[in-house]
PDB file of N, CA and C in Angstrom:
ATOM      1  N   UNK A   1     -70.474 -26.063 162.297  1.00  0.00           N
ATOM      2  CA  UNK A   1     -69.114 -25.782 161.900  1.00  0.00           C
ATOM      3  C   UNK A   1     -69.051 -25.580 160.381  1.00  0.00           C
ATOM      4  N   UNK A   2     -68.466 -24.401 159.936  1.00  0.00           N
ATOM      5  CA  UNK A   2     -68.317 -24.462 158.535  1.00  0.00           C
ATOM      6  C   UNK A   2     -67.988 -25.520 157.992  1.00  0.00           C
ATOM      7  N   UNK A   3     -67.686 -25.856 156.693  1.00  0.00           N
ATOM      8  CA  UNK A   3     -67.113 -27.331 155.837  1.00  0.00           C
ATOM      9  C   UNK A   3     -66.728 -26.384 154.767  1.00  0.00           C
ATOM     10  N   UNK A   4     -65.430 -26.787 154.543  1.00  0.00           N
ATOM     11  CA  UNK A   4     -64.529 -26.395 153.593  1.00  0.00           C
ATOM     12  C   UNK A   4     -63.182 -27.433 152.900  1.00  0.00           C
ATOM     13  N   UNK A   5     -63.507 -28.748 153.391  1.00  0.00           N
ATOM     14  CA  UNK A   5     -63.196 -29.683 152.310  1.00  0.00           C
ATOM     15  C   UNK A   5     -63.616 -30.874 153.171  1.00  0.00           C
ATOM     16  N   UNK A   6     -63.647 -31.665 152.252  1.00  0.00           N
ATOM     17  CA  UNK A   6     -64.262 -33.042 152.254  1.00  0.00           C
ATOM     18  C   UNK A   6     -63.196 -34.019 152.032  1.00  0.00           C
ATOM     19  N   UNK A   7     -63.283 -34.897 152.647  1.00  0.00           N
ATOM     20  CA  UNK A   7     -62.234 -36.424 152.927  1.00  0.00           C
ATOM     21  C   UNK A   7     -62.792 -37.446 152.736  1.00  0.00           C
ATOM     22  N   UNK A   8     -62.302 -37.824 151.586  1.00  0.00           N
ATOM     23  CA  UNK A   8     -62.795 -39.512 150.313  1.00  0.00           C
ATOM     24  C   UNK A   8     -61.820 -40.255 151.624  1.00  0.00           C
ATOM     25  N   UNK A   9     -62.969 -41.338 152.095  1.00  0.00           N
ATOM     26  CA  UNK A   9     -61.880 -42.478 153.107  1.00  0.00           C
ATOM     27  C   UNK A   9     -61.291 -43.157 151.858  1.00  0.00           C
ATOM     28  N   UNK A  10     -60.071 -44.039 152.153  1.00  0.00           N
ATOM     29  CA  UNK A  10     -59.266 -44.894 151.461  1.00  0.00           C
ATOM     30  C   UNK A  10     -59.885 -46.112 151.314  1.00  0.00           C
ATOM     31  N   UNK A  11     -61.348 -46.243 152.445  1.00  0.00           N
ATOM     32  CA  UNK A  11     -62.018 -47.686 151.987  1.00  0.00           C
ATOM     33  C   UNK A  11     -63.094 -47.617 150.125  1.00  0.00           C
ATOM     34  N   UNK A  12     -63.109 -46.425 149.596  1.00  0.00           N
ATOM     35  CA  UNK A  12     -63.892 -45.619 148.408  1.00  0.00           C
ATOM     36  C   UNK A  12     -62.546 -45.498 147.687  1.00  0.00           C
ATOM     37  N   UNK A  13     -61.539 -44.884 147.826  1.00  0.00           N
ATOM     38  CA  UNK A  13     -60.668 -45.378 147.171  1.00  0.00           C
ATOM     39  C   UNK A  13     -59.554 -46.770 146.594  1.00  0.00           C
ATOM     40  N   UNK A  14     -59.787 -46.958 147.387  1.00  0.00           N
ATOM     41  CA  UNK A  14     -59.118 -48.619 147.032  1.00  0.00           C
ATOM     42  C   UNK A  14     -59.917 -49.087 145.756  1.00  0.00           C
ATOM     43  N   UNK A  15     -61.511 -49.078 146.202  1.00  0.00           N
ATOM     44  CA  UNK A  15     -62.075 -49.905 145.049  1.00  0.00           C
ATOM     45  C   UNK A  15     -62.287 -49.621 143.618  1.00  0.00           C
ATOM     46  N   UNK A  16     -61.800 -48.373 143.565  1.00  0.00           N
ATOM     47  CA  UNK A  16     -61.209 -47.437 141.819  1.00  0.00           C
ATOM     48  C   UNK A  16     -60.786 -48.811 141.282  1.00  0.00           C
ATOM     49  N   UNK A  17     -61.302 -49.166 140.179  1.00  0.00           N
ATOM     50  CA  UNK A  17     -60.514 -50.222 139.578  1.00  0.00           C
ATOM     51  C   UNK A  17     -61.016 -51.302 139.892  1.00  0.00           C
ATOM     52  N   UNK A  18     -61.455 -52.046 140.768  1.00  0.00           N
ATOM     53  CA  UNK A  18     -62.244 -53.016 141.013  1.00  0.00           C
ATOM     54  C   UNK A  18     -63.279 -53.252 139.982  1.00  0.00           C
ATOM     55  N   UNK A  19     -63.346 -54.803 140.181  1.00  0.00           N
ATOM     56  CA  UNK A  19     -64.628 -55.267 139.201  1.00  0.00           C
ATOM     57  C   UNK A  19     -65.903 -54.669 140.068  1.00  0.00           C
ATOM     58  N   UNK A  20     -66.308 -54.612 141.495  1.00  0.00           N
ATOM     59  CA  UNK A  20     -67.270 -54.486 142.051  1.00  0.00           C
ATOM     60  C   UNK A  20     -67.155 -52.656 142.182  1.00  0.00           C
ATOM     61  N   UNK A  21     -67.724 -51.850 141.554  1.00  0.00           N
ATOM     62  CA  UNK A  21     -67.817 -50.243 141.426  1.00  0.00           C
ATOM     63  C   UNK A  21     -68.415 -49.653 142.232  1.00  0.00           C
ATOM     64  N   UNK A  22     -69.465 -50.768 143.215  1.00  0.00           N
ATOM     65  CA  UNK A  22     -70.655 -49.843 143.884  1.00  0.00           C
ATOM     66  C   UNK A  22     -69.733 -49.000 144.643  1.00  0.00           C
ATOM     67  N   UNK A  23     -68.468 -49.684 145.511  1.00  0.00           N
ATOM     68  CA  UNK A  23     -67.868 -47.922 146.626  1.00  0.00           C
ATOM     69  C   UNK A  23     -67.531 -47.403 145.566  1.00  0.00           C
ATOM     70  N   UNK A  24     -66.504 -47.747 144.762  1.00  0.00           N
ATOM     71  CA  UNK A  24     -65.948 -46.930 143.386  1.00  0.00           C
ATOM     72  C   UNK A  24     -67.065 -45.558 143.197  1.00  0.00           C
ATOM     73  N   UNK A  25     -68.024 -45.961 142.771  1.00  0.00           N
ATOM     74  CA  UNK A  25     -68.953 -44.828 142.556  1.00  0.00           C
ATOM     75  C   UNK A  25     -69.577 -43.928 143.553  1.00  0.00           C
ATOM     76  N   UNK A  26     -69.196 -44.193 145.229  1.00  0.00           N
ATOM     77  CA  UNK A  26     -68.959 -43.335 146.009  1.00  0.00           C
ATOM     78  C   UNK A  26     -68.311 -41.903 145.788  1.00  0.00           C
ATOM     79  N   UNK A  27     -67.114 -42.462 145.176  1.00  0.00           N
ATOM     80  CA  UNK A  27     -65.884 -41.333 144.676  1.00  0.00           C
ATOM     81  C   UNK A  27     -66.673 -40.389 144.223  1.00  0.00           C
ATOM     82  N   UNK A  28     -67.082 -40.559 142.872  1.00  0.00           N
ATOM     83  CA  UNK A  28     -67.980 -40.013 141.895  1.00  0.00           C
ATOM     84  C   UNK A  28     -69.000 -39.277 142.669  1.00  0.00           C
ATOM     85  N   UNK A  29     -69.895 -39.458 143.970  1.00  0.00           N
ATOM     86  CA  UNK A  29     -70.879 -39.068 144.515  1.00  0.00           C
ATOM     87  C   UNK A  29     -70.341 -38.050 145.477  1.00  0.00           C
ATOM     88  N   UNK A  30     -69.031 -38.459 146.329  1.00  0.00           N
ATOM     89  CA  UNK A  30     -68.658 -37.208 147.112  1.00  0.00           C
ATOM     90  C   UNK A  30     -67.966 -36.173 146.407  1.00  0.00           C
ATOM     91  N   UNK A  31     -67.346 -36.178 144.792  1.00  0.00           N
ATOM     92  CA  UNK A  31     -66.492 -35.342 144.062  1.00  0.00           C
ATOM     93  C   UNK A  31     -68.076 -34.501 143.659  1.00  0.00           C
ATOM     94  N   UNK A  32     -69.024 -35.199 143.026  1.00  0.00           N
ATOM     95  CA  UNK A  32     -70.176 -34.106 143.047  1.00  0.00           C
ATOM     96  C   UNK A  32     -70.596 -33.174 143.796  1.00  0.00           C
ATOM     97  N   UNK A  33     -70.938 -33.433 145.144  1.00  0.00           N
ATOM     98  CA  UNK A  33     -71.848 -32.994 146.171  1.00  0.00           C
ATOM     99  C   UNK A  33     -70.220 -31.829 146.509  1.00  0.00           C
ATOM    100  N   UNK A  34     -68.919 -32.027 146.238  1.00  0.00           N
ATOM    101  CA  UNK A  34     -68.320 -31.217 146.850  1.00  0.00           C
ATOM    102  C   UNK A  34     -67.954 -30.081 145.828  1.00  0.00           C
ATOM    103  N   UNK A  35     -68.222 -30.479 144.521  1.00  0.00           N
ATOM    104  CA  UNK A  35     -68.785 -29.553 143.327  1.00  0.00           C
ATOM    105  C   UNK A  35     -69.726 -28.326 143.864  1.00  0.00           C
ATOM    106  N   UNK A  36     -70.838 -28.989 144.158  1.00  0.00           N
ATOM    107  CA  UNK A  36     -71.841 -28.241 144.436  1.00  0.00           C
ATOM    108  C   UNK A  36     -71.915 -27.578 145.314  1.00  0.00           C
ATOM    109  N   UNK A  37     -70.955 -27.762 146.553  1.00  0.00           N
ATOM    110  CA  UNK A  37     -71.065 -26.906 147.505  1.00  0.00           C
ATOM    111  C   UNK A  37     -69.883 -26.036 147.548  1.00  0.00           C
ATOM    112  N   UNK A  38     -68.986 -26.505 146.340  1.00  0.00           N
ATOM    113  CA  UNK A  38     -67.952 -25.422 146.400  1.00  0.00           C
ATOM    114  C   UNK A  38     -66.694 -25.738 147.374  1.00  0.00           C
ATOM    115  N   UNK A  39     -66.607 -26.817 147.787  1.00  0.00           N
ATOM    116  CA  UNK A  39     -65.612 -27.764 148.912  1.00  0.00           C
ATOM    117  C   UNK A  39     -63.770 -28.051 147.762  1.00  0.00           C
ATOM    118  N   UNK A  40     -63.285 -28.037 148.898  1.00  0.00           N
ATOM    119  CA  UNK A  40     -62.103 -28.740 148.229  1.00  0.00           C
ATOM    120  C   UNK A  40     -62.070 -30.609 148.999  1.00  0.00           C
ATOM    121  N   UNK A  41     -61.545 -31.271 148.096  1.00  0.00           N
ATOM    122  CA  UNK A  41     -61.884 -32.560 147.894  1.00  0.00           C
ATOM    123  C   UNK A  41     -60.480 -33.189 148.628  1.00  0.00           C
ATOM    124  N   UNK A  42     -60.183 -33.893 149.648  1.00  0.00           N
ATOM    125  CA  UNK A  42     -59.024 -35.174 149.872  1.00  0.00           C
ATOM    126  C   UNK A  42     -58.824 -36.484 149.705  1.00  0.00           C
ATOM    127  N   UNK A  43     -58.602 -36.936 148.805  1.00  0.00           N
ATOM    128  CA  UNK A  43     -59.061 -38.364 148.739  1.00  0.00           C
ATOM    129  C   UNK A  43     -57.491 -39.098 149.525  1.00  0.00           C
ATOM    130  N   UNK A  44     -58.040 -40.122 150.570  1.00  0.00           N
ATOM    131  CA  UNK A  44     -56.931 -41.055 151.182  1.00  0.00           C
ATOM    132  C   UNK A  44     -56.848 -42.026 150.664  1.00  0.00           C
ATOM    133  N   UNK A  45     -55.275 -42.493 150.882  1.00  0.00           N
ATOM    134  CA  UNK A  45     -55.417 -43.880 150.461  1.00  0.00           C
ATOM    135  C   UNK A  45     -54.898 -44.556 148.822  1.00  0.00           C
ATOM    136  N   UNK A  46     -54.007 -43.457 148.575  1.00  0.00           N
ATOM    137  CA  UNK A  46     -54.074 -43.448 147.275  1.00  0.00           C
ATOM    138  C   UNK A  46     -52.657 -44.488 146.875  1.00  0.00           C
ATOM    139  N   UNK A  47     -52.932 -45.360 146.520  1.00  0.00           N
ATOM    140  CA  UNK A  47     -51.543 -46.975 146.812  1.00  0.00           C
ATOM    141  C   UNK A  47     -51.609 -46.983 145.026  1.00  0.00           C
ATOM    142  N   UNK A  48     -52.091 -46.555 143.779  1.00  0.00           N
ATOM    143  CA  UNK A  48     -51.565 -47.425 142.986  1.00  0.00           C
ATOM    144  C   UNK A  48     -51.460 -45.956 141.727  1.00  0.00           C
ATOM    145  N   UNK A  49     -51.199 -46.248 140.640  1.00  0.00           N
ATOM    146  CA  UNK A  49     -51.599 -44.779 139.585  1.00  0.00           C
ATOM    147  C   UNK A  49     -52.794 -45.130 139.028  1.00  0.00           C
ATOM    148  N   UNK A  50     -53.557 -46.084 138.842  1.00  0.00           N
ATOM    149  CA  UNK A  50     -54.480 -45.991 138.179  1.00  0.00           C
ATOM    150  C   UNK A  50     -55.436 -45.105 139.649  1.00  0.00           C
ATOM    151  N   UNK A  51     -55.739 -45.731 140.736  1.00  0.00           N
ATOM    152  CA  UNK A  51     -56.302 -44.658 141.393  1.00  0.00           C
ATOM    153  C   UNK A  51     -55.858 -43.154 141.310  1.00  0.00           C
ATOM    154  N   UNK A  52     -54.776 -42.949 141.406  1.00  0.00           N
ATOM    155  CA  UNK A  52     -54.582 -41.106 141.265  1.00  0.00           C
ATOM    156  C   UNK A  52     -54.433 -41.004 139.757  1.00  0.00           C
ATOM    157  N   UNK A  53     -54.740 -41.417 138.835  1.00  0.00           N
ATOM    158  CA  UNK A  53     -55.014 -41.086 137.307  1.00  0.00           C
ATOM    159  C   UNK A  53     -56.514 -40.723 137.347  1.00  0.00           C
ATOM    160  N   UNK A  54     -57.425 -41.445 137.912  1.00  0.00           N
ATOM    161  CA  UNK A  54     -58.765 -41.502 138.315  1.00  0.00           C
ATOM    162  C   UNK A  54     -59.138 -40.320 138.943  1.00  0.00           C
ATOM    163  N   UNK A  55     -58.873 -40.740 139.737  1.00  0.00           N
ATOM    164  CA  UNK A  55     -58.787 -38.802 140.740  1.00  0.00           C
ATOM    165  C   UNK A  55     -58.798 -37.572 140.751  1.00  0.00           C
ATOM    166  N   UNK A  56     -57.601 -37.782 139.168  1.00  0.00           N
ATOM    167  CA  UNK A  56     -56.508 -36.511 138.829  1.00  0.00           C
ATOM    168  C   UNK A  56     -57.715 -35.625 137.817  1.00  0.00           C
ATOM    169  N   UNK A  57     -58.486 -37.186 136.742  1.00  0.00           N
ATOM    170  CA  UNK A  57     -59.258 -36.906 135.904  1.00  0.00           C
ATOM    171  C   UNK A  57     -60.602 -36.522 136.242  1.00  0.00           C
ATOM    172  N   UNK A  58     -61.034 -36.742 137.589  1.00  0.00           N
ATOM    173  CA  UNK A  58     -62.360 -36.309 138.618  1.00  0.00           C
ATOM    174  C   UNK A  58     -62.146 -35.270 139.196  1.00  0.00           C
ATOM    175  N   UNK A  59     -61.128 -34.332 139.071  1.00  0.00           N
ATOM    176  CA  UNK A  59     -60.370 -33.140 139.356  1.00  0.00           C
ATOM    177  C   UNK A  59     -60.358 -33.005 140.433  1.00  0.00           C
ATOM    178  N   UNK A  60     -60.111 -34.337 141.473  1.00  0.00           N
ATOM    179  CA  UNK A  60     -60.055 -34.239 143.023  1.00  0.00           C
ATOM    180  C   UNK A  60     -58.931 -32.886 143.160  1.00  0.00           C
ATOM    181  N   UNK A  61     -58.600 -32.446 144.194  1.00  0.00           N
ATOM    182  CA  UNK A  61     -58.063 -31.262 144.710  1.00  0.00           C
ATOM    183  C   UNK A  61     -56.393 -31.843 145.309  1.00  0.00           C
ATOM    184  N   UNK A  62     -56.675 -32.965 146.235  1.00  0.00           N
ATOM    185  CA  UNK A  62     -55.891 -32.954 147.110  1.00  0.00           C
ATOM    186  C   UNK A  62     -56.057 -34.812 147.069  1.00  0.00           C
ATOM    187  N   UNK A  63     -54.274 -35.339 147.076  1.00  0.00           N
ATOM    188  CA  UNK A  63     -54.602 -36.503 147.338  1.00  0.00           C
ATOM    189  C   UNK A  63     -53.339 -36.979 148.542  1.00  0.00           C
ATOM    190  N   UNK A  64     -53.882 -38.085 148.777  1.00  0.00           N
ATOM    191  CA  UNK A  64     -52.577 -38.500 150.125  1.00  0.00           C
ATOM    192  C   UNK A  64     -52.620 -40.306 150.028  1.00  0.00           C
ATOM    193  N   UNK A  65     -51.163 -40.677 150.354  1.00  0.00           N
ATOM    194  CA  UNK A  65     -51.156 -41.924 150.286  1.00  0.00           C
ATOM    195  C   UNK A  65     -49.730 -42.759 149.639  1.00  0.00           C
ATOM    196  N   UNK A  66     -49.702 -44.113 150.230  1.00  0.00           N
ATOM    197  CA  UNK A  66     -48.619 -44.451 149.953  1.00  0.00           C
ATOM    198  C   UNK A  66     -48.057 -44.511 148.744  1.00  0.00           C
ATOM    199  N   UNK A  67     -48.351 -43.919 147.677  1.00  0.00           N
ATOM    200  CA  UNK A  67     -48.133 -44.051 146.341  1.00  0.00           C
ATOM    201  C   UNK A  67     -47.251 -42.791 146.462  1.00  0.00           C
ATOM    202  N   UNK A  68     -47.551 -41.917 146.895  1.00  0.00           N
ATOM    203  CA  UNK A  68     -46.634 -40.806 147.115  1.00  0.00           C
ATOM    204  C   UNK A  68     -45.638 -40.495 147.513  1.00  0.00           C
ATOM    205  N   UNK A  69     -46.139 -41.048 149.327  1.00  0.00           N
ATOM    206  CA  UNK A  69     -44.823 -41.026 149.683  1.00  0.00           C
ATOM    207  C   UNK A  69     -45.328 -41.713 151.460  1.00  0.00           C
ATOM    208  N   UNK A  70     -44.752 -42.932 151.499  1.00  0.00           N
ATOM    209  CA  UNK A  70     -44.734 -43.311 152.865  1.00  0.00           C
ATOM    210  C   UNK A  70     -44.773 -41.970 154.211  1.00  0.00           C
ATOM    211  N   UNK A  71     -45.254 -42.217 155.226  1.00  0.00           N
ATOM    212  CA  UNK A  71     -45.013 -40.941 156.521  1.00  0.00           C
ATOM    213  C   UNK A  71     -43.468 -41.215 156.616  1.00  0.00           C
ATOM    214  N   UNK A  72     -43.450 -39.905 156.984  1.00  0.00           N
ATOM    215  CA  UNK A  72     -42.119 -39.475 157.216  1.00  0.00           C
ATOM    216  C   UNK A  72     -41.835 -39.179 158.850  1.00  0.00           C
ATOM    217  N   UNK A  73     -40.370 -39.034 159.409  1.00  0.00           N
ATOM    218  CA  UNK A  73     -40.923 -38.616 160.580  1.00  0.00           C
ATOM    219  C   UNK A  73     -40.468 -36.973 160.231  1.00  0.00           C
ATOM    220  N   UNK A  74     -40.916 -36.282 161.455  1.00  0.00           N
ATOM    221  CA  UNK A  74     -40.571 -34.624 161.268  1.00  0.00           C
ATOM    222  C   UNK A  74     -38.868 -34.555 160.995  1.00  0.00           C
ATOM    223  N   UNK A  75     -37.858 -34.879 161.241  1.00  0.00           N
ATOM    224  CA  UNK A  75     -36.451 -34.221 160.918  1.00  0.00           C
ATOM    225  C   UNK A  75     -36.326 -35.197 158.841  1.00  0.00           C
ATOM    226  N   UNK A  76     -36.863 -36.116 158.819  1.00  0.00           N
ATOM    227  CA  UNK A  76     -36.902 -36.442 157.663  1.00  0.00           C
ATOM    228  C   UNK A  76     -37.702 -35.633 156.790  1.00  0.00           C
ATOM    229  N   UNK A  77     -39.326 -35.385 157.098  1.00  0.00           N
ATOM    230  CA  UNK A  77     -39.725 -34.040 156.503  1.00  0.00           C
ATOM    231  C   UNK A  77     -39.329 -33.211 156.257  1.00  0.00           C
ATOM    232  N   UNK A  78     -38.636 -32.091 157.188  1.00  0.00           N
ATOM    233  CA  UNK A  78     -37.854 -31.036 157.400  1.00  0.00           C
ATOM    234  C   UNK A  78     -36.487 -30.830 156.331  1.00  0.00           C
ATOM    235  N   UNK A  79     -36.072 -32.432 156.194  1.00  0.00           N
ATOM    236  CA  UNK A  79     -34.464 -32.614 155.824  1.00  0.00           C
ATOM    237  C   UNK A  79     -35.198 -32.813 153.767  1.00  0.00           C
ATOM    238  N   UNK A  80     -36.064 -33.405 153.500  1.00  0.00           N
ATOM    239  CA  UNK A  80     -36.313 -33.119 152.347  1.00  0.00           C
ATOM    240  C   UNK A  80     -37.227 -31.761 151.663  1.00  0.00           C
ATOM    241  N   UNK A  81     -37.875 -31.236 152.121  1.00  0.00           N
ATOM    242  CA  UNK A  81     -38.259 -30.281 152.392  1.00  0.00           C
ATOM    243  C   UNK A  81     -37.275 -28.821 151.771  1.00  0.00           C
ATOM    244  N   UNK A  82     -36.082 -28.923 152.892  1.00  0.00           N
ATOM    245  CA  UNK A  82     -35.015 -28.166 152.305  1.00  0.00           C
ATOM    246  C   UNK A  82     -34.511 -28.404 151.491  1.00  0.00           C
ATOM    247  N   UNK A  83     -34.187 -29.334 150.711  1.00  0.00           N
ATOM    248  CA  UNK A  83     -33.522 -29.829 149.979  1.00  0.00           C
ATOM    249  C   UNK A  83     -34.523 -29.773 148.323  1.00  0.00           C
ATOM    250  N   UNK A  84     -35.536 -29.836 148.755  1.00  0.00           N
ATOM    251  CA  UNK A  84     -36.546 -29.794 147.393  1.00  0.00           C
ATOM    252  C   UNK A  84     -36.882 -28.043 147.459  1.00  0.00           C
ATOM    253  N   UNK A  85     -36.542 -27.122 148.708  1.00  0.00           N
ATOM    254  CA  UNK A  85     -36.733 -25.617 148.478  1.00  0.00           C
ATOM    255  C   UNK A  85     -35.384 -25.825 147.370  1.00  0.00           C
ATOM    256  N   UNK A  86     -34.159 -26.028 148.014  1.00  0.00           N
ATOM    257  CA  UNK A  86     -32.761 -25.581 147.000  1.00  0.00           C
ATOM    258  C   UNK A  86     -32.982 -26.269 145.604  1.00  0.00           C
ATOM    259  N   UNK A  87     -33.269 -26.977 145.589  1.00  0.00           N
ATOM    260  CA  UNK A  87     -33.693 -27.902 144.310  1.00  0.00           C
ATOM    261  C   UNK A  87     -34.355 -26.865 143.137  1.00  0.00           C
ATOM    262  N   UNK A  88     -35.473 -26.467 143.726  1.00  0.00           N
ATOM    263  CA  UNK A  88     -36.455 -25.108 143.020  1.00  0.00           C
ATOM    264  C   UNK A  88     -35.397 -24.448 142.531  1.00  0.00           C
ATOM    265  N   UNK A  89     -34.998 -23.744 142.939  1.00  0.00           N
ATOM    266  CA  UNK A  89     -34.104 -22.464 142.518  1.00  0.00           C
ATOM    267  C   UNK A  89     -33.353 -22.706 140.874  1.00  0.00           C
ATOM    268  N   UNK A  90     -33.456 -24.150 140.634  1.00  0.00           N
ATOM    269  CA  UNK A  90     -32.679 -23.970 138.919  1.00  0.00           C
ATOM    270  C   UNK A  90     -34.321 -24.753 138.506  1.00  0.00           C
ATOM    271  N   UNK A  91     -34.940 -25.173 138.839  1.00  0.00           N
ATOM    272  CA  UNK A  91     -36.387 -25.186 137.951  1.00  0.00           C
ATOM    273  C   UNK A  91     -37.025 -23.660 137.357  1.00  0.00           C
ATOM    274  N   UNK A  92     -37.651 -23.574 136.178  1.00  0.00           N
ATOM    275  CA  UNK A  92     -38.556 -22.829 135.617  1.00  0.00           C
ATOM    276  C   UNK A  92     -39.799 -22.997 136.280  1.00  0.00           C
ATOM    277  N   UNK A  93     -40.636 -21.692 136.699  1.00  0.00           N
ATOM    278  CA  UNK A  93     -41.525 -21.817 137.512  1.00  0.00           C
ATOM    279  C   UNK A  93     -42.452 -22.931 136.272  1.00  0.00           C
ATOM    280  N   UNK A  94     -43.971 -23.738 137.223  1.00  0.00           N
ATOM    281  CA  UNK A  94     -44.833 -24.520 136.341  1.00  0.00           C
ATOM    282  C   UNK A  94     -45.520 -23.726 135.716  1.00  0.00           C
ATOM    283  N   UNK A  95     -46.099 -23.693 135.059  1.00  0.00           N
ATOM    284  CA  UNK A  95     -47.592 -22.616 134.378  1.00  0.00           C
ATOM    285  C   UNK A  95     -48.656 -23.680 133.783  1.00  0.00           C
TER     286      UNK A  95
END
């Protein structure tokens, strides 16, 4: 099967920040290898900012986790969703 991104479990993320680094430096080992193969990167699990400051600066791709935003169910998705399209419309695009 092709591979076209790679998924950091949340048990490698949690330990960002920890005194004990050995998973910590997991991170570091799957953000390489997905360097090299040209992958886009997901890291789960992401509960605090110093982990997605970490991340952000390891130029992970893609992150997910309760720091963001708890699951939603689908009409709550849907219902912010629209509301962050109308929202756009008086923002300046990012660059």
């Amino acid at each position: 099967y092709p591979v076209d991104t790679l998924k950091i479990d949340r048990s490698f993320v949690w330990s960002i920040g920890e005194p004990d680094q050995r998973q910590a430096l997991m991170v570091d080992v799957i953000l390489s290898l997905a360097k090299l193969y040209e992958v886009k990167i997901v890291a789960e699990g992401v509960e605090n900012e110093q982990q997605l400051d970490y991340l952000r600066q390891s130029n992970c791709d893609y992150v997910q986790g309760y720091y963001l935003c708890k699951p939603l169910s689908w009409e709550l998705f849907c219902q912010r969703f629209i509301e962050g399209m109308k929202g756009d419309e008086a923002k300046p695009p990012v660059t």
